[in-house]
C-alpha atoms as a PDB file:
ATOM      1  CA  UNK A   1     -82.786-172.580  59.563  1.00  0.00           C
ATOM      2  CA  UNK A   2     -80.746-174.066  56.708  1.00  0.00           C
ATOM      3  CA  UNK A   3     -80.072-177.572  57.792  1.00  0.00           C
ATOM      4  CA  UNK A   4     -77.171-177.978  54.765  1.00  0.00           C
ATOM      5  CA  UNK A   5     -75.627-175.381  56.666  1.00  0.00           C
ATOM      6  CA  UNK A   6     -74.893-177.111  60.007  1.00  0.00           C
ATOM      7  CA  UNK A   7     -71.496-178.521  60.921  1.00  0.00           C
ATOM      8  CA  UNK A   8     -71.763-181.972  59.870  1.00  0.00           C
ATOM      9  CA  UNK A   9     -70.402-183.004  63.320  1.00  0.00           C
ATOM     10  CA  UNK A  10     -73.285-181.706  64.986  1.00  0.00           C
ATOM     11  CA  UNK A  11     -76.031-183.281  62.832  1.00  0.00           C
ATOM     12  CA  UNK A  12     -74.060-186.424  63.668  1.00  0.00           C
ATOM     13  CA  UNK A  13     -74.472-185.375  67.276  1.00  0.00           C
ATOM     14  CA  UNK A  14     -77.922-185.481  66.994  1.00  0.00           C
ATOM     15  CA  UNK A  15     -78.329-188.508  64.818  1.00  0.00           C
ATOM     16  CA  UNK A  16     -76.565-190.697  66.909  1.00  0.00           C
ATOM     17  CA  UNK A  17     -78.992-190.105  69.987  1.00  0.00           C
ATOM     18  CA  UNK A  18     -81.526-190.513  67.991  1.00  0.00           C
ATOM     19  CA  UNK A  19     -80.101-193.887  65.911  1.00  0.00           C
ATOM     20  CA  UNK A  20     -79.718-195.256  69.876  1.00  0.00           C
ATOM     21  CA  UNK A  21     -83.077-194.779  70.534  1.00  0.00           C
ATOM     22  CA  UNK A  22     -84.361-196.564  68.050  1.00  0.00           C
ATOM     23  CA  UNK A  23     -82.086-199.494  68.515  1.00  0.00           C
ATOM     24  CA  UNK A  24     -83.083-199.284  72.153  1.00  0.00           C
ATOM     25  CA  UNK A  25     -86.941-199.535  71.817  1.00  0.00           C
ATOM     26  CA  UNK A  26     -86.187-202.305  69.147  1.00  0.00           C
ATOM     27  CA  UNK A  27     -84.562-204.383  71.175  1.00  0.00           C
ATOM     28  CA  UNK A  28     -87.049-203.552  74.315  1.00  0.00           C
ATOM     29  CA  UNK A  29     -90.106-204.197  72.335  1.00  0.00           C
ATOM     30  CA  UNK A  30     -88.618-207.626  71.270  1.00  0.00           C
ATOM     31  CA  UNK A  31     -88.863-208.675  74.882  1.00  0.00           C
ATOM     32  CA  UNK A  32     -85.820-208.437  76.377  1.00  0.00           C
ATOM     33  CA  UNK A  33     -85.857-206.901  79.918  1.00  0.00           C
ATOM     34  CA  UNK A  34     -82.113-207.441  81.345  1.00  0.00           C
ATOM     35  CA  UNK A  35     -80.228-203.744  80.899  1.00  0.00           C
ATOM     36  CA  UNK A  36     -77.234-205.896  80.361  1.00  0.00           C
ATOM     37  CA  UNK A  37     -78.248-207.916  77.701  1.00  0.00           C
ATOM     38  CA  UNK A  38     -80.039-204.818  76.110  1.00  0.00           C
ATOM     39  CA  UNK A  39     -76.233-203.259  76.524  1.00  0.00           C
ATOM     40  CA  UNK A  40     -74.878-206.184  75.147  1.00  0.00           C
ATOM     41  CA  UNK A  41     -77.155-206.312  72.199  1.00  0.00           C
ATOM     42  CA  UNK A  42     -77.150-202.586  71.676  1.00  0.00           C
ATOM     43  CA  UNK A  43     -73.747-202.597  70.876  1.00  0.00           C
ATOM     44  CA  UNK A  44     -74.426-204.688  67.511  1.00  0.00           C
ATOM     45  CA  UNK A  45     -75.901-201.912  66.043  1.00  0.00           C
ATOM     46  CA  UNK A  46     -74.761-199.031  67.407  1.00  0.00           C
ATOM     47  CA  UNK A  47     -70.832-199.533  67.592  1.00  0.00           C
ATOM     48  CA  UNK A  48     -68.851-197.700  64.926  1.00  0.00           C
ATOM     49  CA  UNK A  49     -67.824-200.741  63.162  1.00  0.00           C
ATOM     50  CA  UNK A  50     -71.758-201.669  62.913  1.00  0.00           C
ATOM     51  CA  UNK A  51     -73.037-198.369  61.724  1.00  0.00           C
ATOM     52  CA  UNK A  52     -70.122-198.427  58.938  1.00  0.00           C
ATOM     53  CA  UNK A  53     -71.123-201.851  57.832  1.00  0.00           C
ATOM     54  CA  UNK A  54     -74.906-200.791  57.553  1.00  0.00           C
ATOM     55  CA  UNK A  55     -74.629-198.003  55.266  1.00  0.00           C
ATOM     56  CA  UNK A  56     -72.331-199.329  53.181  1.00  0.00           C
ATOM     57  CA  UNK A  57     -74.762-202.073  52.390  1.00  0.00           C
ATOM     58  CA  UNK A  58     -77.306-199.629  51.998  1.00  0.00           C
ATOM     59  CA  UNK A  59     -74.808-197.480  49.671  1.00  0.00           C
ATOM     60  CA  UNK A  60     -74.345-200.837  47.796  1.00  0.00           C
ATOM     61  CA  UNK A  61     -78.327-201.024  47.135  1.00  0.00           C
ATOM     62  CA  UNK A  62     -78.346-197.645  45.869  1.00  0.00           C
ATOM     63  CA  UNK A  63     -81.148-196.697  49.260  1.00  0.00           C
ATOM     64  CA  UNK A  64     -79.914-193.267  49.348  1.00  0.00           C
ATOM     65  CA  UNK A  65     -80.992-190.325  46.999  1.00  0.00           C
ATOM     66  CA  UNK A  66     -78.137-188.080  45.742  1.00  0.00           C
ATOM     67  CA  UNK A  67     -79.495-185.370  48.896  1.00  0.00           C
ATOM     68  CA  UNK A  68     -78.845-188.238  51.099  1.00  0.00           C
ATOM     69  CA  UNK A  69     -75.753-188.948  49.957  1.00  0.00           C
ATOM     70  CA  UNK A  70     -74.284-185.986  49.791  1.00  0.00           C
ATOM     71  CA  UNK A  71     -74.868-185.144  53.484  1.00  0.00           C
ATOM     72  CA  UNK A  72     -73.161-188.306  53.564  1.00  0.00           C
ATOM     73  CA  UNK A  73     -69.906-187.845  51.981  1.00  0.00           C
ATOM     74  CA  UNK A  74     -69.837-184.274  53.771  1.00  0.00           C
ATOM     75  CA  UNK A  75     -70.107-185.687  56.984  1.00  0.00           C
ATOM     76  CA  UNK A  76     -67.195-188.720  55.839  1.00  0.00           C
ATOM     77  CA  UNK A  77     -65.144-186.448  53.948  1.00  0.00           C
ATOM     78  CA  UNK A  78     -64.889-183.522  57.113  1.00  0.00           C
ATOM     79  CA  UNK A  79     -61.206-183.387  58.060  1.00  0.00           C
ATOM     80  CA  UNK A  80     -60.891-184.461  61.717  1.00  0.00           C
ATOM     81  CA  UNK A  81     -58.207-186.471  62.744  1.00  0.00           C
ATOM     82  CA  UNK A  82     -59.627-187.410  66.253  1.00  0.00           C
ATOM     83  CA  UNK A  83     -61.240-191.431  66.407  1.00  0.00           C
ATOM     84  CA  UNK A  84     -62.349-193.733  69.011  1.00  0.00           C
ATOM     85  CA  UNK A  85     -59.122-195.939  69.746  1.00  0.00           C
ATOM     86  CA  UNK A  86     -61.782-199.467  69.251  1.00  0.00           C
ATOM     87  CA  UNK A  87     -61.739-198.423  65.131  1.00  0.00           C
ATOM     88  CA  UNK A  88     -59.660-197.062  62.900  1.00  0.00           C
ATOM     89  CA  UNK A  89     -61.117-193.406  61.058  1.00  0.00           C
ATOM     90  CA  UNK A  90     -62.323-194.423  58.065  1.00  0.00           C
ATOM     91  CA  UNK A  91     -64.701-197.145  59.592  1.00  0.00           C
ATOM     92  CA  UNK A  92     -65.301-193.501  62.367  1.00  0.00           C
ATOM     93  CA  UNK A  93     -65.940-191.730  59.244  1.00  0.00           C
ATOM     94  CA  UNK A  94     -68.980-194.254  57.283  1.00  0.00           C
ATOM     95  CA  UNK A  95     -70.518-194.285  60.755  1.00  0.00           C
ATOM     96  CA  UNK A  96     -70.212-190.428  61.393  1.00  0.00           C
ATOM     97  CA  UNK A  97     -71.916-190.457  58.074  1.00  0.00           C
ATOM     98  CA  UNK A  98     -74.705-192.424  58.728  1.00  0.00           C
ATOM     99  CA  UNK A  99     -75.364-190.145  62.080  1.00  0.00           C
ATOM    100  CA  UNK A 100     -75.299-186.876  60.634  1.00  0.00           C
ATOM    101  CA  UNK A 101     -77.741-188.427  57.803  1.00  0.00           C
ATOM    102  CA  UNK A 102     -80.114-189.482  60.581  1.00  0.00           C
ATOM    103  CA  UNK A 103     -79.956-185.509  62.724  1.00  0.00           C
ATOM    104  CA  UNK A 104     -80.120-184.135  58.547  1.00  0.00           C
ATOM    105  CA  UNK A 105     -83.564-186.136  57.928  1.00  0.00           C
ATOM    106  CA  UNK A 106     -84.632-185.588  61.669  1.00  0.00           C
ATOM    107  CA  UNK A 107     -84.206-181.478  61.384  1.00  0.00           C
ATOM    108  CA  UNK A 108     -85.728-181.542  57.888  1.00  0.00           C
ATOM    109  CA  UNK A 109     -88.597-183.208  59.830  1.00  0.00           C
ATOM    110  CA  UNK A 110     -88.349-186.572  57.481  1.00  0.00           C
ATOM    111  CA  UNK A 111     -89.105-189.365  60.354  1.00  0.00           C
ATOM    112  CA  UNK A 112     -90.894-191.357  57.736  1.00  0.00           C
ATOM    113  CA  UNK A 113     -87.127-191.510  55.946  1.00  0.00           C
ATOM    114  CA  UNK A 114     -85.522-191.628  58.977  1.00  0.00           C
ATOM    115  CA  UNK A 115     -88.216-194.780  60.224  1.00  0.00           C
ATOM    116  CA  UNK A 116     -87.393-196.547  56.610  1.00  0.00           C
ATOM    117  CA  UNK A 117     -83.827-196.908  57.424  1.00  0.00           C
ATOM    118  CA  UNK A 118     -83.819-198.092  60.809  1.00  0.00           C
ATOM    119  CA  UNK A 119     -86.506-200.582  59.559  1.00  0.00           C
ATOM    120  CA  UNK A 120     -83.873-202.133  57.348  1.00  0.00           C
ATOM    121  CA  UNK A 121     -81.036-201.824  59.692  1.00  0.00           C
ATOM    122  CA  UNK A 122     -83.058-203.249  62.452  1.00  0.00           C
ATOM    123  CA  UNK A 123     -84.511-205.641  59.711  1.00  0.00           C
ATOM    124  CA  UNK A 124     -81.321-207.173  58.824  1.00  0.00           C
ATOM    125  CA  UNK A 125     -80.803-204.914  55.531  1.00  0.00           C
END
């Protein structure tokens, strides 16, 4: 399987459940055992708005290598007109980004990659 081949939207697909988990067993391995404030503190990092303000700070550090970032502007540059109505599309369109980058390192089998961004996204960039 060519993984540079995939619809963009579906490597997002994957990256997203797999972006949530880590935030999940962050945040549960920092002690905190009330599902609503786990829900509550989930959505810091894994709204939209949050996923678009990571990556550009990592774009901004120059993190990514020009691989990375081209599954990255594929992903933000994919015509789809449809957003969630709590962002506008081209905060939808960094996150989307981000996602399919995580599900593009996950099916390339790159978790080390994948385990050095969330460490500075969890980390506080």
């Amino acid at each position: 399987m060519n993984v540079l081949e995939i619809n963009v939207l579906v490597l997002a697909y994957l990256g997203d459940t797999i972006y949530e988990n880590y935030v999940r067993r962050y945040l549960i391995a920092k002690g905190i055992s009330n599902v609503n404030d786990l829900q509550t503190l989930s959505i810091s990092y894994v709204s939209a708005k949050a996923q678009a303000k990571f990556l550009t700070e990592l774009v901004e550090k120059n993190f990514f290598t020009e691989e990375e970032l081209s599954v990255i502007k594929r992903a933000r540059n994919y015509k789809s007109n449809s957003h969630p109505k709590n962002c506008d599309i081209l905060t939808y369109k960094h996150a989307t980004g981000l996602e399919a980058l995580i599900g593009y390192l996950d099916l390339s089998s790159r978790k080390e990659r994948i385990d050095e961004i969330m460490n500075l996204i969890l980390g506080g960039i």
